[in-house]
C-alpha atoms as a PDB file:
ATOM      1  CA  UNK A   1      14.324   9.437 -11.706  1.00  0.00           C
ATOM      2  CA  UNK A   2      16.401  11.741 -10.032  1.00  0.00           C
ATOM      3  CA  UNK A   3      16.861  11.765  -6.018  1.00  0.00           C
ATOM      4  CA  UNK A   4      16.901  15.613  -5.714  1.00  0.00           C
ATOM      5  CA  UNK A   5      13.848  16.168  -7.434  1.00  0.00           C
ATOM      6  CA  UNK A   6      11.326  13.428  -5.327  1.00  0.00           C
ATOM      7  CA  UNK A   7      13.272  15.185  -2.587  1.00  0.00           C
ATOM      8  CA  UNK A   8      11.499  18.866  -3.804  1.00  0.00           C
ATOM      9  CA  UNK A   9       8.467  16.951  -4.655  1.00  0.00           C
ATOM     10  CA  UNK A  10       7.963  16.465  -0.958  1.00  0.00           C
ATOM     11  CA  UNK A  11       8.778  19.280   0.273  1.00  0.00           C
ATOM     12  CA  UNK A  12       6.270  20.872  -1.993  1.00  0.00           C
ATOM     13  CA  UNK A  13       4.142  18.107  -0.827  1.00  0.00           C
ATOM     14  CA  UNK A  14       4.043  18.916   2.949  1.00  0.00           C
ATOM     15  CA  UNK A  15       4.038  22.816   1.836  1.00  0.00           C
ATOM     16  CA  UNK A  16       0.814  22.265   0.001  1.00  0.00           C
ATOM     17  CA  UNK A  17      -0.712  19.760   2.438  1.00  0.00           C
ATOM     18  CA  UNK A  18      -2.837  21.506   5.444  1.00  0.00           C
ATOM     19  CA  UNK A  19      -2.242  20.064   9.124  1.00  0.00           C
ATOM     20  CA  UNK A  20      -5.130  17.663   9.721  1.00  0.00           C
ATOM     21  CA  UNK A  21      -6.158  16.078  12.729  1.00  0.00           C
ATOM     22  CA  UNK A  22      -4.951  12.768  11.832  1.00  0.00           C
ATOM     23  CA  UNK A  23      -1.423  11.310  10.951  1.00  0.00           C
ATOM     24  CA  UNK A  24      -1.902  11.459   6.894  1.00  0.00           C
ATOM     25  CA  UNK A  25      -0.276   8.295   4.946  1.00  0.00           C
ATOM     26  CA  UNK A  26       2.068   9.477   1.986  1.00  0.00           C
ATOM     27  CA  UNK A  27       0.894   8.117  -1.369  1.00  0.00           C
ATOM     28  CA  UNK A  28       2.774   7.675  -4.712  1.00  0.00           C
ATOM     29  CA  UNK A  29       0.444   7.222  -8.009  1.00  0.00           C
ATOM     30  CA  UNK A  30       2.173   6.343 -10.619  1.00  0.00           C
ATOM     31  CA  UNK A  31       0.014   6.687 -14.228  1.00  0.00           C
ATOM     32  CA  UNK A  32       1.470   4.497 -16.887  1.00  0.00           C
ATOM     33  CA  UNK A  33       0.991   4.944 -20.979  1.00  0.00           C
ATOM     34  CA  UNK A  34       0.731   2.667 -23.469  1.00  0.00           C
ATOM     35  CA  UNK A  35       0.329  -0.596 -21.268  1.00  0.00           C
ATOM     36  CA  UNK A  36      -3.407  -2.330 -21.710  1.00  0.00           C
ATOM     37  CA  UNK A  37      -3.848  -3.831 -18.423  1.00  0.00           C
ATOM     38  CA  UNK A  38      -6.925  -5.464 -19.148  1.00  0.00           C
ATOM     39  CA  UNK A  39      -4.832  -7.800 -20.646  1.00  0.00           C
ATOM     40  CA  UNK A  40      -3.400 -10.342 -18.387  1.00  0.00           C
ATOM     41  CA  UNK A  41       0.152 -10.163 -19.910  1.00  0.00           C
ATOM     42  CA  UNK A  42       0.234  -6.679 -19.316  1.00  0.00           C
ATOM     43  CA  UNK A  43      -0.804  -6.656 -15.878  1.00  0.00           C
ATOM     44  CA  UNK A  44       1.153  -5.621 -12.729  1.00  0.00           C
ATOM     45  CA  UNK A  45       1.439  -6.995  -9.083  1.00  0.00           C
ATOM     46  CA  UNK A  46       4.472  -6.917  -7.824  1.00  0.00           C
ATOM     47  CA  UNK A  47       5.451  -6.582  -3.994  1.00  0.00           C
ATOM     48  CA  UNK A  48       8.619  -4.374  -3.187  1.00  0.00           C
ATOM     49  CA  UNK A  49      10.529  -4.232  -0.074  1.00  0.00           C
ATOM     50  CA  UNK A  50      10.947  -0.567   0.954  1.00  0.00           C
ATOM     51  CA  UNK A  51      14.211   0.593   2.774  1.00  0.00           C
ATOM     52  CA  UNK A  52      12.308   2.569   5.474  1.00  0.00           C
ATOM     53  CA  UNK A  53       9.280   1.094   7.706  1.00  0.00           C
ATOM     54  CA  UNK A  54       6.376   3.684   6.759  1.00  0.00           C
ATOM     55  CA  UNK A  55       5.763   4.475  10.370  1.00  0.00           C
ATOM     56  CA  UNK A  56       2.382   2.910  10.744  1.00  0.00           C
ATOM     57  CA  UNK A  57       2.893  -0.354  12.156  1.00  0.00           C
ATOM     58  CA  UNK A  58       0.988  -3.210  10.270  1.00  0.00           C
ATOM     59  CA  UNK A  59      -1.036  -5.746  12.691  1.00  0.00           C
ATOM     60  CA  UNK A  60      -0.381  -9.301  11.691  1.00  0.00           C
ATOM     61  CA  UNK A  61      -2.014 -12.275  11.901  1.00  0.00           C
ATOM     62  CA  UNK A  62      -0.503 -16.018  11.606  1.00  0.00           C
ATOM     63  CA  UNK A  63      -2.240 -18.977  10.805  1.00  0.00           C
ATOM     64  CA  UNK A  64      -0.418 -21.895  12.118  1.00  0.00           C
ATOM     65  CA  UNK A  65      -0.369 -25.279  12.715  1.00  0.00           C
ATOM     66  CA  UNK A  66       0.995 -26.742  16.232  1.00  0.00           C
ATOM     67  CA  UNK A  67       4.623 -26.527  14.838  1.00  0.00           C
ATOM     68  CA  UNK A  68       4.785 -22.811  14.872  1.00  0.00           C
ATOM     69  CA  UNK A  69       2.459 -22.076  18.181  1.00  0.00           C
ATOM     70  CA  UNK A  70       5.230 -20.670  19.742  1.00  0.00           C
ATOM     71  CA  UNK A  71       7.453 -19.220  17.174  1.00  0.00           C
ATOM     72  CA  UNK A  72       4.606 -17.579  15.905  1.00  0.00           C
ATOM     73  CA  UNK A  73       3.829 -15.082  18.879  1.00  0.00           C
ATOM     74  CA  UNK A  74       5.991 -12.596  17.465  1.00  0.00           C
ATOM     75  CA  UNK A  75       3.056 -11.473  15.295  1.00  0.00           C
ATOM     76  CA  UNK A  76       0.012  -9.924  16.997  1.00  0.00           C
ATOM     77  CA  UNK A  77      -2.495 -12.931  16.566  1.00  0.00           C
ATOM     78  CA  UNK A  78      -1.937 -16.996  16.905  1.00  0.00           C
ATOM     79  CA  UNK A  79      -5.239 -19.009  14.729  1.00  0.00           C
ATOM     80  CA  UNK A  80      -3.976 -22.366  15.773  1.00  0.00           C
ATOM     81  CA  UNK A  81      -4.993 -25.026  12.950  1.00  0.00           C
ATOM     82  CA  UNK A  82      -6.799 -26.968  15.699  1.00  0.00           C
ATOM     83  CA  UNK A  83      -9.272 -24.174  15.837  1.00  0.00           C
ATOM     84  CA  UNK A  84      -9.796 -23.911  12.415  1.00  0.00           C
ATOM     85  CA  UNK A  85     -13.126 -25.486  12.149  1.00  0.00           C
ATOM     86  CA  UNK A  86     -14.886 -23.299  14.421  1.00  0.00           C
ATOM     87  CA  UNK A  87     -14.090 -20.380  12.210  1.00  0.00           C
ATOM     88  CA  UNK A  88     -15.210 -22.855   9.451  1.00  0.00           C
ATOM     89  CA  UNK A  89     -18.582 -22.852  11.382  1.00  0.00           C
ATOM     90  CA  UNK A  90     -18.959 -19.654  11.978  1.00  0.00           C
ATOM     91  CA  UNK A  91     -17.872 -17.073   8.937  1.00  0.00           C
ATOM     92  CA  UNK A  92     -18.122 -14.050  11.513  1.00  0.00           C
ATOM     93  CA  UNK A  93     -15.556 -15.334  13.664  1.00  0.00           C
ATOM     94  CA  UNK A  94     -13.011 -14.542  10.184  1.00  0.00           C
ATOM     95  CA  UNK A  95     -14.758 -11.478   9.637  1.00  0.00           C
ATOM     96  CA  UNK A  96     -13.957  -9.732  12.383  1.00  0.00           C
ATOM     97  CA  UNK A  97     -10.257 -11.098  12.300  1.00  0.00           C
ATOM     98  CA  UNK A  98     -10.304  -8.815   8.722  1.00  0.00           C
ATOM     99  CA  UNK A  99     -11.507  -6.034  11.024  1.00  0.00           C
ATOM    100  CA  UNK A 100      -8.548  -5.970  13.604  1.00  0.00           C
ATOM    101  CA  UNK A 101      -5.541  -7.124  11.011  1.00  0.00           C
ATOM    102  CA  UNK A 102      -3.741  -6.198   7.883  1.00  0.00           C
ATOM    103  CA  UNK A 103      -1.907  -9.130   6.976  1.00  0.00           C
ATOM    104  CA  UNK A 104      -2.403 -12.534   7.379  1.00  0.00           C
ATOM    105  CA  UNK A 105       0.674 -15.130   7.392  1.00  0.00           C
ATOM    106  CA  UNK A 106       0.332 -18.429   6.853  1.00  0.00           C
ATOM    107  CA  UNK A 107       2.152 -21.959   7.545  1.00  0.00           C
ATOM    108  CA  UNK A 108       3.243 -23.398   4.276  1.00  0.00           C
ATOM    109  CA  UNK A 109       2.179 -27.259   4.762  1.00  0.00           C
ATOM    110  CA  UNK A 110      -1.459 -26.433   5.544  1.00  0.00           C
ATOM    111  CA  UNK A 111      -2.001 -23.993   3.060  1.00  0.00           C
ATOM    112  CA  UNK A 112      -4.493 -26.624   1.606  1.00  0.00           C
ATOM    113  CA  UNK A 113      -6.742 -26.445   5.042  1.00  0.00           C
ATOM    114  CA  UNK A 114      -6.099 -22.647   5.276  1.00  0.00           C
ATOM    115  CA  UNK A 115      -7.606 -22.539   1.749  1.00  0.00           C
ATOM    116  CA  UNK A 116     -10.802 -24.363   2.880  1.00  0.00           C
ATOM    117  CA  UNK A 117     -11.645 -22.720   5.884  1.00  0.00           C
ATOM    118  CA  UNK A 118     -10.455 -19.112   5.019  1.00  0.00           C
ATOM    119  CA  UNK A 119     -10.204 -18.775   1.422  1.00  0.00           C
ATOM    120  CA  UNK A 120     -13.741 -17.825   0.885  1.00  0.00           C
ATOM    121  CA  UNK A 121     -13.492 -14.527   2.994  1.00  0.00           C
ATOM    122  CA  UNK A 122      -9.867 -13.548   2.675  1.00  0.00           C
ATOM    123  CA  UNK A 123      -9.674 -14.267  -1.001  1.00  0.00           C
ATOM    124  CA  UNK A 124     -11.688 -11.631  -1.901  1.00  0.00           C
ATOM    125  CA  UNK A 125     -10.250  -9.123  -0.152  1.00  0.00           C
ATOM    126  CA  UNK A 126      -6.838  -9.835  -1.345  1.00  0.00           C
ATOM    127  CA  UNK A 127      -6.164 -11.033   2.100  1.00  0.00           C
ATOM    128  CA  UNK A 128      -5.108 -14.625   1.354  1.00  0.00           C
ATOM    129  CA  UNK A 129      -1.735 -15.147   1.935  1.00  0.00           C
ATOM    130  CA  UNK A 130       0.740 -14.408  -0.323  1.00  0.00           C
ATOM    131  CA  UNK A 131       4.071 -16.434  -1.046  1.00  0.00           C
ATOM    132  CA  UNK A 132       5.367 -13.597  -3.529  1.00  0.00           C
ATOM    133  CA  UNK A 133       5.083 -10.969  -0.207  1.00  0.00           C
ATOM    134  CA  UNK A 134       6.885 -13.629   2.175  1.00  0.00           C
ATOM    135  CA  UNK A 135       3.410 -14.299   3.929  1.00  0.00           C
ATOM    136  CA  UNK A 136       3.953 -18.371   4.278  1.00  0.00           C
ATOM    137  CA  UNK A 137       5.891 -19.394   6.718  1.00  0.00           C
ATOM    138  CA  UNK A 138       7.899 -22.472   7.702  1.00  0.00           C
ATOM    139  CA  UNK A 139       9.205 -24.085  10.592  1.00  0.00           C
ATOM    140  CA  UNK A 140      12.874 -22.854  11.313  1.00  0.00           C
ATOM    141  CA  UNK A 141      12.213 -19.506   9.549  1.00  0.00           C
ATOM    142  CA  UNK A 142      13.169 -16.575  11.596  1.00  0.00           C
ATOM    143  CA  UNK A 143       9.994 -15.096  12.417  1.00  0.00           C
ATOM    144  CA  UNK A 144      11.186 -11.840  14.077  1.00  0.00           C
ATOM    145  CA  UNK A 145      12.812 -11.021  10.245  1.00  0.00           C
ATOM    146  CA  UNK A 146       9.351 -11.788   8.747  1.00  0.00           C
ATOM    147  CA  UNK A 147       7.696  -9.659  11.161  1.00  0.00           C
ATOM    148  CA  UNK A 148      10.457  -6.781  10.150  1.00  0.00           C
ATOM    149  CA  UNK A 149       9.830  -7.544   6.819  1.00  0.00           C
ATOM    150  CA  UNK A 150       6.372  -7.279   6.167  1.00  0.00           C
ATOM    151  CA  UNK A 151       6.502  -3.768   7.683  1.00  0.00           C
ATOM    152  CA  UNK A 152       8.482  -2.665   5.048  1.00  0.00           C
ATOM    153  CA  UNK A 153       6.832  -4.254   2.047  1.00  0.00           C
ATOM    154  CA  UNK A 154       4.142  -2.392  -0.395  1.00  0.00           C
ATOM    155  CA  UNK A 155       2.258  -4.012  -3.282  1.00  0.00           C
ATOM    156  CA  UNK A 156       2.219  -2.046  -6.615  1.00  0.00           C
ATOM    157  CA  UNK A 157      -0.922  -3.428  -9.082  1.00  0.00           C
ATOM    158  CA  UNK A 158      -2.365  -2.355 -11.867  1.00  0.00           C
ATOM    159  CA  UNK A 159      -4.737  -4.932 -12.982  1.00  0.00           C
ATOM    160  CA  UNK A 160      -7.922  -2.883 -13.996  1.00  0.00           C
ATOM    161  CA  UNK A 161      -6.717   0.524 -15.254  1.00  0.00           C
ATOM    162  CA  UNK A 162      -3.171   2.020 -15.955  1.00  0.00           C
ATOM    163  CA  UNK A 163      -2.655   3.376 -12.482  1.00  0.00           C
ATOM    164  CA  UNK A 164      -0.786   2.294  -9.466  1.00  0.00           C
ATOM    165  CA  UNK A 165      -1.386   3.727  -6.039  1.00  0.00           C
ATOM    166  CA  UNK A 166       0.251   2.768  -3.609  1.00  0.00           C
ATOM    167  CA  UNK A 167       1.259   3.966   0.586  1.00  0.00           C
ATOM    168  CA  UNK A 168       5.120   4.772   0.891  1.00  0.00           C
ATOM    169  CA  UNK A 169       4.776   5.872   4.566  1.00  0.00           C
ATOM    170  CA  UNK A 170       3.204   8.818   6.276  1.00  0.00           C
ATOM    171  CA  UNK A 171       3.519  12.404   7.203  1.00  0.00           C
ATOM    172  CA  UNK A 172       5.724  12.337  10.191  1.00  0.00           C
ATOM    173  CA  UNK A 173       8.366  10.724   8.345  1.00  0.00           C
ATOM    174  CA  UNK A 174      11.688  12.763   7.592  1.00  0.00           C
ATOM    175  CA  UNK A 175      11.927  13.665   3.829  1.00  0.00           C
ATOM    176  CA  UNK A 176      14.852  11.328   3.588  1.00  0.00           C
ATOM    177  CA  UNK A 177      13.210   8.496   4.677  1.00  0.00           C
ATOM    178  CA  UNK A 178      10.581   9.156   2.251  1.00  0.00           C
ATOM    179  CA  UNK A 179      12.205   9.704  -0.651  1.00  0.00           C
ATOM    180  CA  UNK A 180      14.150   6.486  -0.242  1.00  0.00           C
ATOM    181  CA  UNK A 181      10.966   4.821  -0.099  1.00  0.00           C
ATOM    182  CA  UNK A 182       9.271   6.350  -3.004  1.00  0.00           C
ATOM    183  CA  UNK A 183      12.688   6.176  -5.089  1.00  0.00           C
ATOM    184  CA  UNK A 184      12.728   1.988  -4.403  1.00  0.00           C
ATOM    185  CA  UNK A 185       9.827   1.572  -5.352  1.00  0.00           C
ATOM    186  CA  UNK A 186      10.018   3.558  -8.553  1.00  0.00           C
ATOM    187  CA  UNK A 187      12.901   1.441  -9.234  1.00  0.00           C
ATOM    188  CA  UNK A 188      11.432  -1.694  -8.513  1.00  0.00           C
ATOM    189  CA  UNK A 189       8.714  -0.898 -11.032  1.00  0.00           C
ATOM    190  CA  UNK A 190      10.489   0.402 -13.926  1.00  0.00           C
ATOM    191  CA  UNK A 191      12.464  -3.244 -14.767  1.00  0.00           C
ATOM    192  CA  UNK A 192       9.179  -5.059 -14.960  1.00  0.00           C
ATOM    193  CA  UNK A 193       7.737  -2.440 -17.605  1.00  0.00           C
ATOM    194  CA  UNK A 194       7.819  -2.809 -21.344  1.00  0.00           C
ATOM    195  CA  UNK A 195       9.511   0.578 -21.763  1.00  0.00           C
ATOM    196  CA  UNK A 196      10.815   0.964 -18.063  1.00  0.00           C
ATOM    197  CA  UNK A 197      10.589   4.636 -17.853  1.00  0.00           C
ATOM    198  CA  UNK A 198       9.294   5.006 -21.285  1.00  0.00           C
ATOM    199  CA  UNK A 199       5.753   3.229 -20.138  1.00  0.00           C
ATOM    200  CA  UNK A 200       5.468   6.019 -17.302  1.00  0.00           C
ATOM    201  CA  UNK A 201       3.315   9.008 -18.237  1.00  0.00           C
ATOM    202  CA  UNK A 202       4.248  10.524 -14.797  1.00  0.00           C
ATOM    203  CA  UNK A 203       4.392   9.937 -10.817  1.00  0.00           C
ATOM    204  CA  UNK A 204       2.583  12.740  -8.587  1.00  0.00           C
ATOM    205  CA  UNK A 205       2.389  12.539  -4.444  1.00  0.00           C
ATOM    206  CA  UNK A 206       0.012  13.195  -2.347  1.00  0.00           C
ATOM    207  CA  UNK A 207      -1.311  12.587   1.284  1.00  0.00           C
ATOM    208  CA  UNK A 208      -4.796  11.629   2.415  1.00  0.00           C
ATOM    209  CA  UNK A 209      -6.370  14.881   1.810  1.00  0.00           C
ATOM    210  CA  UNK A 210      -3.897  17.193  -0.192  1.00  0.00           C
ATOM    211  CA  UNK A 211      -4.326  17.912  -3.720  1.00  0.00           C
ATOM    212  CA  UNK A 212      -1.590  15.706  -5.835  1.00  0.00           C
ATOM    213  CA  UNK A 213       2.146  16.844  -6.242  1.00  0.00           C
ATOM    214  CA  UNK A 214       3.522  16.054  -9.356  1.00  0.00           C
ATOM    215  CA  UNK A 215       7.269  14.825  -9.360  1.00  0.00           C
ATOM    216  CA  UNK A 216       9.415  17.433 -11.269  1.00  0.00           C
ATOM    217  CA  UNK A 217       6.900  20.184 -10.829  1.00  0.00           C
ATOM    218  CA  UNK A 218       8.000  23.194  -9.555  1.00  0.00           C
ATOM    219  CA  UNK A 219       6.107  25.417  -6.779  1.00  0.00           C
ATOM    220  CA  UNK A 220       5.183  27.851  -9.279  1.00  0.00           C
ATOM    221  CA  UNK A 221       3.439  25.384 -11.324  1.00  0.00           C
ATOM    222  CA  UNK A 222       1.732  23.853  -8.549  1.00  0.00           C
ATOM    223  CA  UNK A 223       0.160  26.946  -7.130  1.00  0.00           C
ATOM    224  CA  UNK A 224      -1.040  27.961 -10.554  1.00  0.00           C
ATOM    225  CA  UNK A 225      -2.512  24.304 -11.963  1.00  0.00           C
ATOM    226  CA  UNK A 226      -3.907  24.598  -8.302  1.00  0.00           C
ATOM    227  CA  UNK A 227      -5.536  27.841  -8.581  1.00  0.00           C
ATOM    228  CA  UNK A 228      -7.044  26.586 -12.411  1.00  0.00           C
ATOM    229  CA  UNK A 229      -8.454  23.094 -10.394  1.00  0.00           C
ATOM    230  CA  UNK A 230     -10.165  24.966  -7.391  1.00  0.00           C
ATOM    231  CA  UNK A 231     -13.824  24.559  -7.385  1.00  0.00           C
ATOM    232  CA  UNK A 232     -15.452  27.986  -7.963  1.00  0.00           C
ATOM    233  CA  UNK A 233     -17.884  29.103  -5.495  1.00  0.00           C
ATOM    234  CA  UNK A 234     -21.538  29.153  -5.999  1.00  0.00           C
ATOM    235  CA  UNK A 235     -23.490  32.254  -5.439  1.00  0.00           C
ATOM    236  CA  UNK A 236     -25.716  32.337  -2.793  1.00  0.00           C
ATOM    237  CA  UNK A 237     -28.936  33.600  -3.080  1.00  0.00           C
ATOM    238  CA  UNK A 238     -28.570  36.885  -1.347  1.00  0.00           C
ATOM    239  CA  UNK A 239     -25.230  37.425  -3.011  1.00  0.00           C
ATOM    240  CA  UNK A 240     -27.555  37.117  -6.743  1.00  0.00           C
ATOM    241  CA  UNK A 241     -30.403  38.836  -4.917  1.00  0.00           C
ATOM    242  CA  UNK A 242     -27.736  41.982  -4.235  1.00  0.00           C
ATOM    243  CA  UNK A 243     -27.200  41.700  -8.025  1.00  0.00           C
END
């Protein structure tokens, strides 16, 4: 995919997006073809280091064992494997740490105990940590390039329909930075296809509450698919009583 054209795609992107209230995350969805994820095989979950942090920092949470107490400061939370079994004793307790934090790490050697006491809650959520996204940790590591790590890393799945979605930053990112990030992680993605770019149907943008921006569309195409997609409005009653 070409550079110059993700670079009009966002353009057209913040063009067609309104001003909100909020700082809107920037989305890529990329819809693949001829790829049956519902077969294992075929499924995708991959994790892909982006060039550019996407502005929203991640909170982090590290579940360690004495080794790492102080090493391990460096992320926003410290669970201490001492403490474990009162979160084993009380399930809320790891609730609300799924309230207040994105990502958990976790200390390689007591994965087994993490498991136990954490696996039941996090698992589900796809919170469990993850060796393929860096998330368990050893003694010796450097930490502070973990922590810089993770806030540059995005997951791309497909697992239950032939669609990836995925957050490649946010809104008050320059366009550069954000078509880096969407252009790595197009990249990324293509050499674990079947077809590489042959098994993508196509890749649109969009941000929380804009209407999708196809890649390679231009802005007159855009205003008119837009125009054809707008919901028509229903007449009132006194506008069919005036009838």
């Amino acid at each position: 995919m070409e550079k110059i054209k993700i670079l009009e795609a966002v353009k057209n992107l913040r063009e067609f997006s309104k001003i909100r209230k909020f700082k809107q995350s920037v989305d890529i969805v990329i819809n693949l073809k001829e790829i049956n994820v519902k077969k294992q095989e075929s499924q995708i979950d991959q994790y892909v280091v982006l060039p550019h942090p996407k502005s929203r920092k991640l909170k982090i949470c590290a579940l360690v064992g004495s080794e790492l107490a102080d090493s391990a400061k460096v992320f926003d939370e410290v669970v201490l494997q001492r403490d474990f079994p009162k979160y084993q004793a009380n399930p809320k307790l790891i609730s609300d740490l799924i309230k207040k934090y994105d990502l958990f790490v976790a200390q390689g050697n007591i994965m087994a105990q993490i498991a136990t006491t954490f696996g039941r809650t996090l698992g589900p959520r796809g919170l469990m940590p993850n060796p393929k996204a860096g998330c368990v940790i050893a003694p010796g590591l450097d930490l502070n390039a973990v922590v810089q790590r993770l806030q540059r890393i995005v997951r791309l799945q497909a697992k239950k329909e032939p669609i990836i979605k995925a957050s490649i930053g946010s809104e008050d990112m320059c366009d550069e930075s954000l078509t880096d990030n969407i252009l790595s992680a197009y990249n990324s993605l293509i050499h674990s296809l079947p077809q590489e770019e042959g098994s993508i149907k196509n890749v649109l943008l969009k941000t929380t509450m804009s209407p999708a921006i196809r890649i390679g569309e231009d802005k007159k195409e855009i205003e008119k698919r837009l125009v054809k997609e707008k919901p028509k409005k229903k007449e009132t009653k006194k506008e069919m009583k005036n009838e």
